[in-house]
PDB file of N, CA and C in Angstrom:
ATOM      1  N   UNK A   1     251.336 232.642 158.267  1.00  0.00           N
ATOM      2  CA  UNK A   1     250.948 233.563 159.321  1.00  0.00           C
ATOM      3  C   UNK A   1     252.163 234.269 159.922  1.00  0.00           C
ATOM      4  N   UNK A   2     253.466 233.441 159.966  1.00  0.00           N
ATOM      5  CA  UNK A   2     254.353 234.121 160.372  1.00  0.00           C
ATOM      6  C   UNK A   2     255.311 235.288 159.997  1.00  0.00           C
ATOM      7  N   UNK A   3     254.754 234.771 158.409  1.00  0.00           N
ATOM      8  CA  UNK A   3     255.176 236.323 157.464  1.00  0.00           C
ATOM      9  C   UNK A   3     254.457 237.415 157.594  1.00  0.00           C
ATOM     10  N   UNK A   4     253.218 237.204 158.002  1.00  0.00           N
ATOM     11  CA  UNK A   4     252.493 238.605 158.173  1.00  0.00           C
ATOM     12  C   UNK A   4     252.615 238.850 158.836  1.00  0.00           C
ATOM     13  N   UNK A   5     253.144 238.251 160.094  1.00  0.00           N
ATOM     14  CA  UNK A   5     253.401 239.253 161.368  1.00  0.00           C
ATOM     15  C   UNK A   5     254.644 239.830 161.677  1.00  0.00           C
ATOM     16  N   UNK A   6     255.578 239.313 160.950  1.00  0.00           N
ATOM     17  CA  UNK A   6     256.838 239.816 160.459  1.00  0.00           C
ATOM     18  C   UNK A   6     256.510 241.374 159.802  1.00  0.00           C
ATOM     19  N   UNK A   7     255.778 241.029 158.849  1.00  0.00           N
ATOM     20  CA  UNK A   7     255.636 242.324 157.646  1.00  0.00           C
ATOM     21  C   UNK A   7     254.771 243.604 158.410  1.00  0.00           C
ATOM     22  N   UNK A   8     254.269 242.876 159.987  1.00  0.00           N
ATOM     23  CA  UNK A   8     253.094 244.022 160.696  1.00  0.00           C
ATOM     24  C   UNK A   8     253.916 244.613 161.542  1.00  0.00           C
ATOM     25  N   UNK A   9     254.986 243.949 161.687  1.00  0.00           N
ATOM     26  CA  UNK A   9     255.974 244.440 162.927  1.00  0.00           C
ATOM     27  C   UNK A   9     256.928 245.442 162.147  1.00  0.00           C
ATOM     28  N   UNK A  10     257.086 245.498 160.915  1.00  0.00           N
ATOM     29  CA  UNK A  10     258.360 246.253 159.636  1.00  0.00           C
ATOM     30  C   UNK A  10     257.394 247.239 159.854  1.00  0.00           C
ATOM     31  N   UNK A  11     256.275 247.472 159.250  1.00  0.00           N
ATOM     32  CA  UNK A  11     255.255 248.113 159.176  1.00  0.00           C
ATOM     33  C   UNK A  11     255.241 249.453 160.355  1.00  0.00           C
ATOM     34  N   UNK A  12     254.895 248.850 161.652  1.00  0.00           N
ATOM     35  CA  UNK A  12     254.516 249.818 162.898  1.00  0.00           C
ATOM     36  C   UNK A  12     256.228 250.228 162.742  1.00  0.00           C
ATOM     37  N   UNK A  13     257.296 249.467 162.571  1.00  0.00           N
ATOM     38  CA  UNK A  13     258.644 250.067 162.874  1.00  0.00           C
ATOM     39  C   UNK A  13     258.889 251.146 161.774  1.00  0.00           C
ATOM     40  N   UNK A  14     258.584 251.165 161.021  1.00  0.00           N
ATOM     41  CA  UNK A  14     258.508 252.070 159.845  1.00  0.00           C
ATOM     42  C   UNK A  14     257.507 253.591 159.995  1.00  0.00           C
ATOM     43  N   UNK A  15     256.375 253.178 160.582  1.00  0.00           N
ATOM     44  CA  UNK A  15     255.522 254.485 160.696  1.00  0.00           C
ATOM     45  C   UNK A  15     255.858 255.268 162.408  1.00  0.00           C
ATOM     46  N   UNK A  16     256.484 254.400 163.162  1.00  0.00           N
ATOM     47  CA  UNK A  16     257.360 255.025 164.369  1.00  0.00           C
ATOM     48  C   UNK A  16     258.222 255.880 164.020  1.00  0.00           C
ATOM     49  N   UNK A  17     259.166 255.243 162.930  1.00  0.00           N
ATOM     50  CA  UNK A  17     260.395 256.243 162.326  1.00  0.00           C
ATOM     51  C   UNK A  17     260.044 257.422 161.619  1.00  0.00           C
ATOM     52  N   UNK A  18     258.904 257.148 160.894  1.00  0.00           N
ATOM     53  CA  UNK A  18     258.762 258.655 160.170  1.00  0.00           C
ATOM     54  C   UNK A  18     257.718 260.069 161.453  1.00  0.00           C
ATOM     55  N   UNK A  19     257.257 259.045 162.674  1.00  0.00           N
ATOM     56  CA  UNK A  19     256.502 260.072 163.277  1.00  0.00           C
ATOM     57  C   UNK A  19     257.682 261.125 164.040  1.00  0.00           C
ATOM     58  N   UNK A  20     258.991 259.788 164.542  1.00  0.00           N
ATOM     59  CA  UNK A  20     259.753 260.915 164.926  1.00  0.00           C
ATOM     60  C   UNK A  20     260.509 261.932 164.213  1.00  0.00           C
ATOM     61  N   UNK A  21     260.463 261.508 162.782  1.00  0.00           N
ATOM     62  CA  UNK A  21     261.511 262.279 161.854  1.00  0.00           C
ATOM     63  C   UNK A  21     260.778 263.542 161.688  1.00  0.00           C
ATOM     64  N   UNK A  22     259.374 263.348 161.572  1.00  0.00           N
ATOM     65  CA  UNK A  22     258.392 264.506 161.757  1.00  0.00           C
ATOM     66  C   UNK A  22     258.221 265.346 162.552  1.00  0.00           C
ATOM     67  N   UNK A  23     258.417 264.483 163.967  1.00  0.00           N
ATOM     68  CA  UNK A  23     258.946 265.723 165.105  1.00  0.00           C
ATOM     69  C   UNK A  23     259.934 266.678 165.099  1.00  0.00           C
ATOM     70  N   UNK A  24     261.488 265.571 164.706  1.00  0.00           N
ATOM     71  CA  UNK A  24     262.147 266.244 164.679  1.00  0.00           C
ATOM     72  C   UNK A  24     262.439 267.244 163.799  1.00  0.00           C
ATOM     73  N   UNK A  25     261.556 267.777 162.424  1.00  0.00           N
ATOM     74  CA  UNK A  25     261.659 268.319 161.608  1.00  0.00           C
ATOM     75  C   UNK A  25     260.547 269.503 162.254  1.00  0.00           C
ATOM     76  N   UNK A  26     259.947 269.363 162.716  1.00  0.00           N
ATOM     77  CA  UNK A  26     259.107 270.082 163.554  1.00  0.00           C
ATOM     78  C   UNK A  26     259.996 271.211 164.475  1.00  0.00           C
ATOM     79  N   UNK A  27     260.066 270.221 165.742  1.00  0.00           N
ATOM     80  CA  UNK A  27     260.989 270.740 166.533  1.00  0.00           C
ATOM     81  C   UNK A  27     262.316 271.783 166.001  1.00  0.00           C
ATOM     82  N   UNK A  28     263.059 271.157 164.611  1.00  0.00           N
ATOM     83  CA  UNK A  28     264.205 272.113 163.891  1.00  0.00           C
ATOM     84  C   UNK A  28     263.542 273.365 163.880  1.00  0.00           C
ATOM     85  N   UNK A  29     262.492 273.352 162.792  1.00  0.00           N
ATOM     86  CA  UNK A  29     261.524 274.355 162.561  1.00  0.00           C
ATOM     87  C   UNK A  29     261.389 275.477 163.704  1.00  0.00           C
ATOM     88  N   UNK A  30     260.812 274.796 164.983  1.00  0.00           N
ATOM     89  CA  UNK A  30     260.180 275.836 165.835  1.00  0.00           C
ATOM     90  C   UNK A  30     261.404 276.899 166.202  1.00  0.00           C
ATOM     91  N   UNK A  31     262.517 275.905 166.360  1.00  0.00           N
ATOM     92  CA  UNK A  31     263.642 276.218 167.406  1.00  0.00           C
ATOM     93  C   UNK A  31     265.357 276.728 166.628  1.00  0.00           C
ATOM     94  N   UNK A  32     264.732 276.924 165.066  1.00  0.00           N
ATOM     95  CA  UNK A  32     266.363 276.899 164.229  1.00  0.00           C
ATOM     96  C   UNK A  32     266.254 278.507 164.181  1.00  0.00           C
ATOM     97  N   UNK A  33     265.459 279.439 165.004  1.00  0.00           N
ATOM     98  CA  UNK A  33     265.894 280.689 164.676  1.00  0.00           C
ATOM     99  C   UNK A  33     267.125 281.017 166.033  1.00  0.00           C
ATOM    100  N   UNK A  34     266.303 279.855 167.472  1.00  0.00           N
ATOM    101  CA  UNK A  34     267.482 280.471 168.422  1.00  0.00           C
ATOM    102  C   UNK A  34     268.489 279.210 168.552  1.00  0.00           C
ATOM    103  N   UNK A  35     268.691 278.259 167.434  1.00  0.00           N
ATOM    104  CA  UNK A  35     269.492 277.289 167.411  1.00  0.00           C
ATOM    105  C   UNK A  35     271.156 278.628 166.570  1.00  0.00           C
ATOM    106  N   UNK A  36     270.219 279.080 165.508  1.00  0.00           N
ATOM    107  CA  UNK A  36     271.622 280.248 164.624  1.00  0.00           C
ATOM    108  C   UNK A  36     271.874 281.095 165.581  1.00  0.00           C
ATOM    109  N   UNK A  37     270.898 281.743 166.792  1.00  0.00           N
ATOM    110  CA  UNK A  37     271.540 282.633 167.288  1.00  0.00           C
ATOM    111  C   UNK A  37     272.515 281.972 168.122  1.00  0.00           C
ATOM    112  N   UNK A  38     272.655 280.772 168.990  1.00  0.00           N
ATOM    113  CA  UNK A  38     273.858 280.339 169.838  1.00  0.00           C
ATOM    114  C   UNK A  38     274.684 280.364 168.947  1.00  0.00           C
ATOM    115  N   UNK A  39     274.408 279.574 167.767  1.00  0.00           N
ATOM    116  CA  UNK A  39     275.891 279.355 166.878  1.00  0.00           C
ATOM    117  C   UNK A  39     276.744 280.179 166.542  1.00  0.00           C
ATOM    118  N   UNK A  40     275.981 281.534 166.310  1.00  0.00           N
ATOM    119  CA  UNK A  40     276.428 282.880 165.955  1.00  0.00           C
ATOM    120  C   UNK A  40     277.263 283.571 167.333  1.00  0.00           C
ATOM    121  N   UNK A  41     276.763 283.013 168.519  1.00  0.00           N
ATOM    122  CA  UNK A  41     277.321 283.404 169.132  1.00  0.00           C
ATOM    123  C   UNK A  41     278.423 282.949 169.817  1.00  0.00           C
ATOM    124  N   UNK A  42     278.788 281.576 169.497  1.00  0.00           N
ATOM    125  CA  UNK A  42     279.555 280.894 169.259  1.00  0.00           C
ATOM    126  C   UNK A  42     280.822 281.289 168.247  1.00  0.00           C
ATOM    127  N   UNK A  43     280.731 281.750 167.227  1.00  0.00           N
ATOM    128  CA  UNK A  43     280.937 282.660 166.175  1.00  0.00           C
ATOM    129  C   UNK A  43     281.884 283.346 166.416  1.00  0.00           C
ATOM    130  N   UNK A  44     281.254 284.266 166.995  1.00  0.00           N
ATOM    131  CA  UNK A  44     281.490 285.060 167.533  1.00  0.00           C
ATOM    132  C   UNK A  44     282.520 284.920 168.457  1.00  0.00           C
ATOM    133  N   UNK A  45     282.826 284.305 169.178  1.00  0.00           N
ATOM    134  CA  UNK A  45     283.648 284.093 170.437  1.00  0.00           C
ATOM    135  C   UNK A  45     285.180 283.960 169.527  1.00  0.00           C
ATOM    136  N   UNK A  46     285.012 283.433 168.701  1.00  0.00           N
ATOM    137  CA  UNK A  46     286.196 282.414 167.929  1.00  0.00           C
ATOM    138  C   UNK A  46     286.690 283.674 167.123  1.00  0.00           C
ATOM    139  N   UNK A  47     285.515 284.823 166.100  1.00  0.00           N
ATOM    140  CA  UNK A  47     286.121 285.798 164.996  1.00  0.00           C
ATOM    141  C   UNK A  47     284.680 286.528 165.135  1.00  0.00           C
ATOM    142  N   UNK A  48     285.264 287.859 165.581  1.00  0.00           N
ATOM    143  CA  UNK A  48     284.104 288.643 166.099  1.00  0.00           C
ATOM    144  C   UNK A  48     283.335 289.096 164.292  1.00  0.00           C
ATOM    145  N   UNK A  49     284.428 289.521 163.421  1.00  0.00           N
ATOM    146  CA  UNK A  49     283.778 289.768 161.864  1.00  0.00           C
ATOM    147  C   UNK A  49     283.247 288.508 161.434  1.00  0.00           C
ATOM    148  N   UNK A  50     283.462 287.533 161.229  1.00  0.00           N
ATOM    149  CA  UNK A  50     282.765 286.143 161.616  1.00  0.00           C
ATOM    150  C   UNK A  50     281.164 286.226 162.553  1.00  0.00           C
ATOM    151  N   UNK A  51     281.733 286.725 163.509  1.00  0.00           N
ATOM    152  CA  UNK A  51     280.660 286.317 164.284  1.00  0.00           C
ATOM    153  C   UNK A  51     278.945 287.321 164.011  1.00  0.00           C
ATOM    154  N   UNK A  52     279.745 288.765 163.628  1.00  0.00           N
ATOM    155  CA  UNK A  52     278.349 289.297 163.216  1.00  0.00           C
ATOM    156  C   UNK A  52     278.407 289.518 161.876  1.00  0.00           C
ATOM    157  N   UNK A  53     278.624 288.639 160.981  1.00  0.00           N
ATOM    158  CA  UNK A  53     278.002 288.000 159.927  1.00  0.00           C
ATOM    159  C   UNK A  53     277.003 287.105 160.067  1.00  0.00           C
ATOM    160  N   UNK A  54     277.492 286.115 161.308  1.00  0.00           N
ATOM    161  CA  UNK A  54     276.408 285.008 161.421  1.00  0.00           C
ATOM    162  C   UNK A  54     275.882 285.372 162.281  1.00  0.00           C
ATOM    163  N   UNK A  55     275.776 286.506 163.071  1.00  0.00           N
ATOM    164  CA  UNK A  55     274.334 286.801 163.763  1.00  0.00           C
ATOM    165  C   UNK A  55     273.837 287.812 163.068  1.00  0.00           C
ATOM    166  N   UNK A  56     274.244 288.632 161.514  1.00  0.00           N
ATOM    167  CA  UNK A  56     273.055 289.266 160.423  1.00  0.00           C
ATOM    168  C   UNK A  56     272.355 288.025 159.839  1.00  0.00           C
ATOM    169  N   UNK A  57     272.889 287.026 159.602  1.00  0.00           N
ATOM    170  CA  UNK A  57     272.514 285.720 158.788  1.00  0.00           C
ATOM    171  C   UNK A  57     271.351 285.057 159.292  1.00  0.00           C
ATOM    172  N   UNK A  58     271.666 284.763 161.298  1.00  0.00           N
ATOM    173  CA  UNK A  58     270.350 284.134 161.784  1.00  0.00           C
ATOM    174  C   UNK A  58     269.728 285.180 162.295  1.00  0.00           C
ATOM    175  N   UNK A  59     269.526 286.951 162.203  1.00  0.00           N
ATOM    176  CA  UNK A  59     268.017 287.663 162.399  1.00  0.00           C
ATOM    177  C   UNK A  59     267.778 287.331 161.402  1.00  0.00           C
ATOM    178  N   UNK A  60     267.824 286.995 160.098  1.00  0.00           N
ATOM    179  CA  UNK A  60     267.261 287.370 158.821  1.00  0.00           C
ATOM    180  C   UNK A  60     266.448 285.760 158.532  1.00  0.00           C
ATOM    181  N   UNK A  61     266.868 285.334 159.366  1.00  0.00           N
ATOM    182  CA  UNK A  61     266.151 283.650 159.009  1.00  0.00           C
ATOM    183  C   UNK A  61     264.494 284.337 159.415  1.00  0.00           C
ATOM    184  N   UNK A  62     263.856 283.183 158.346  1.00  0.00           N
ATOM    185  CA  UNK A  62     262.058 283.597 158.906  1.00  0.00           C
ATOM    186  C   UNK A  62     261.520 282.216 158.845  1.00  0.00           C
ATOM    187  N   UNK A  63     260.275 281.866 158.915  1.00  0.00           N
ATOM    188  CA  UNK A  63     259.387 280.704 158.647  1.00  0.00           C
ATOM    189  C   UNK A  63     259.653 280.399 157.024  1.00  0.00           C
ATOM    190  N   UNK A  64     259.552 281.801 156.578  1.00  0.00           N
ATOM    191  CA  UNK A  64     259.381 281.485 154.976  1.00  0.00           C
ATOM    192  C   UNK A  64     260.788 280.508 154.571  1.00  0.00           C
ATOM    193  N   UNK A  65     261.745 280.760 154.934  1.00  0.00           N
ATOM    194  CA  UNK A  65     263.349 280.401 154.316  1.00  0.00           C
ATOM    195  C   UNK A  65     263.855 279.211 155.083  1.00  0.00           C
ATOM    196  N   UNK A  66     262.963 279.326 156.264  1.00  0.00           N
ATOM    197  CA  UNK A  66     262.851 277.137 156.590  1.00  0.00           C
ATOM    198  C   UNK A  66     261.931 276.770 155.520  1.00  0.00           C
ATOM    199  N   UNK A  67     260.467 276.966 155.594  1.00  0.00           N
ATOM    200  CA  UNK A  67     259.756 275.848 154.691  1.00  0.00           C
ATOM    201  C   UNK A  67     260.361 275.998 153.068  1.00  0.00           C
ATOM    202  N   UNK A  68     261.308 276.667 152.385  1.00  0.00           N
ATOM    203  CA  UNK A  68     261.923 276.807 151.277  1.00  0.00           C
ATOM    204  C   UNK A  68     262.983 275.670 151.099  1.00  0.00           C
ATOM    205  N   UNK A  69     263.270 275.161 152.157  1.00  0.00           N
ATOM    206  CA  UNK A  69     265.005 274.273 152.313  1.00  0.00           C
ATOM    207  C   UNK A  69     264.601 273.008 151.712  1.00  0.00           C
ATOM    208  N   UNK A  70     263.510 272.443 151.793  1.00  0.00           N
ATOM    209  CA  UNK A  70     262.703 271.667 151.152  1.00  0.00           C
ATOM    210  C   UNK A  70     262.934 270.893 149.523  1.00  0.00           C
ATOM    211  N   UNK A  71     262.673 272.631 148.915  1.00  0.00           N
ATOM    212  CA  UNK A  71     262.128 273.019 147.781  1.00  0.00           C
ATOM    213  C   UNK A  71     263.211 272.506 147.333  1.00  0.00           C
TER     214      UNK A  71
END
């Protein structure tokens, strides 16, 4: 009995970990178009030809070219 409750406790700790990994893959998703624009603007601060490269780089991000990163 004490192994199965061992193996029920691995179990719930295991499907906890993937609900948040899911969020957080979520959350990337919603939020990685104005996550490139800080960075870019960040970028920017440091090498302005630098910097609007990487702010042509994150307008051009879409839904389509997150769910691709996957692939």
């Amino acid at each position: 009995m004490k192994a199965m409750r061992k193996a029920q406790t691995m179990v719930e700790y295991i499907i906890i970990v993937c609900l948040i990994a899911v969020s957080l893959i979520a959350v990337f998703t919603y939020l990685s178009r104005a996550i490139a624009k800080k960075t870019a603007g960040a970028t920017e601060s440091l090498s302005s030809e630098e910097g609007q490269k990487a702010k042509s780089a994150a307008e051009s991000i879409s839904e389509d070219t997150i769910k691709k990163l996957g692939e």
